[in-house]
Protein backbone atom coordinates (compact mmCIF):
# COMPACT_ATOMS: atom_id res chain seq x y z
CA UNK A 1 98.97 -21.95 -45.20
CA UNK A 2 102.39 -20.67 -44.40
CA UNK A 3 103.60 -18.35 -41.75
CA UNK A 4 104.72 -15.43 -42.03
CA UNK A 5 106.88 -13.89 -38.96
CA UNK A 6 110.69 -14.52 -39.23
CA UNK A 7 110.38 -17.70 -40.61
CA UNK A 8 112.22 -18.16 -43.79
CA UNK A 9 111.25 -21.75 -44.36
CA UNK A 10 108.12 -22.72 -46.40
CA UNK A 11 106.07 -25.46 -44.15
CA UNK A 12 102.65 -25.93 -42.88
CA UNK A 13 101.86 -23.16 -40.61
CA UNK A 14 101.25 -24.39 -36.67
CA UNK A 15 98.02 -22.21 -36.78
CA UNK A 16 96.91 -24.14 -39.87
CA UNK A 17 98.18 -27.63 -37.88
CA UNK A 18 96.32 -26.60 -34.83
CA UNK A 19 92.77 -27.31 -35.83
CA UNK A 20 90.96 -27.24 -32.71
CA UNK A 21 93.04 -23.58 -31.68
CA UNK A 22 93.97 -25.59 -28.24
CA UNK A 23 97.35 -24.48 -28.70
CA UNK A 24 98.85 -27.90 -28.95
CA UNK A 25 98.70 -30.39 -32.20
CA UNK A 26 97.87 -33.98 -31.82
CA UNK A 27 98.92 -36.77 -34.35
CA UNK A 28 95.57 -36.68 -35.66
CA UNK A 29 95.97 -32.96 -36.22
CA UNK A 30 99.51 -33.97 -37.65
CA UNK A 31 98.44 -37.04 -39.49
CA UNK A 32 96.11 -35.06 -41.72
CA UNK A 33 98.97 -32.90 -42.98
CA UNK A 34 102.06 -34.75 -42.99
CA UNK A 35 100.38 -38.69 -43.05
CA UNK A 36 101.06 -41.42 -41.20
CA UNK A 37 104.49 -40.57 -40.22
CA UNK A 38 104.14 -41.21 -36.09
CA UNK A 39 108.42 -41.29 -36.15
CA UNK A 40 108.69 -38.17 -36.90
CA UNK A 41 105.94 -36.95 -34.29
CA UNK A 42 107.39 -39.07 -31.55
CA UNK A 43 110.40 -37.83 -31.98
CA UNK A 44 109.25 -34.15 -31.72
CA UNK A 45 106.99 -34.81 -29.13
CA UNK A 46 109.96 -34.09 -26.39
CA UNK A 47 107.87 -34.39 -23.11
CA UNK A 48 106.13 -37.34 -24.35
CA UNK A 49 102.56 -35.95 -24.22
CA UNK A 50 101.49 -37.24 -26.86
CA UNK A 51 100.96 -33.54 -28.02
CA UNK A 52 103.06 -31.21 -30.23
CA UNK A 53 103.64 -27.62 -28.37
CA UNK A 54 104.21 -24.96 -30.97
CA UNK A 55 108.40 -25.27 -29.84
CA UNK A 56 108.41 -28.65 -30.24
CA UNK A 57 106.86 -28.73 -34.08
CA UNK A 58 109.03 -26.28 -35.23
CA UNK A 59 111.84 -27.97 -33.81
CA UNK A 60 111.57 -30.97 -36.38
CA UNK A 61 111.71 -28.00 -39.08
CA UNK A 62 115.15 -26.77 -38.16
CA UNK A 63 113.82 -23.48 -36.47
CA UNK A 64 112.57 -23.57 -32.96
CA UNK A 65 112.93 -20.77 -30.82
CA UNK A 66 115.53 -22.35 -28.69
């Protein structure tokens, strides 16, 4: 489950995350993966949507695209 592109950290793809292909992860989505950590997901969840956009998760790994 990792990605391949440029991304030279190993982590839980966002494709794998994304279980409903919706193009966003929820903290259900994010529980099952990472557990009951809502700190972290709050903090990542920058617009406060209560969603993760694919930016925003990678963000909390150290390599966004911004």
């Amino acid at each position: 489950a990792l990605c391949w592109a440029d991304e030279k950290k190993d982590h839980v793809c966002f494709r794998v995350l994304d279980s409903n292909k919706d193009g966003m992860v929820t903290f259900q989505e994010f529980e099952k993966i990472y557990g009951n950590d809502e700190k972290t997901f709050k903090e990542a969840d920058v617009d406060k949507d209560s969603k993760l956009t694919h930016d925003e998760y990678h963000n909390i790994l150290g390599h966004g695209s911004s």
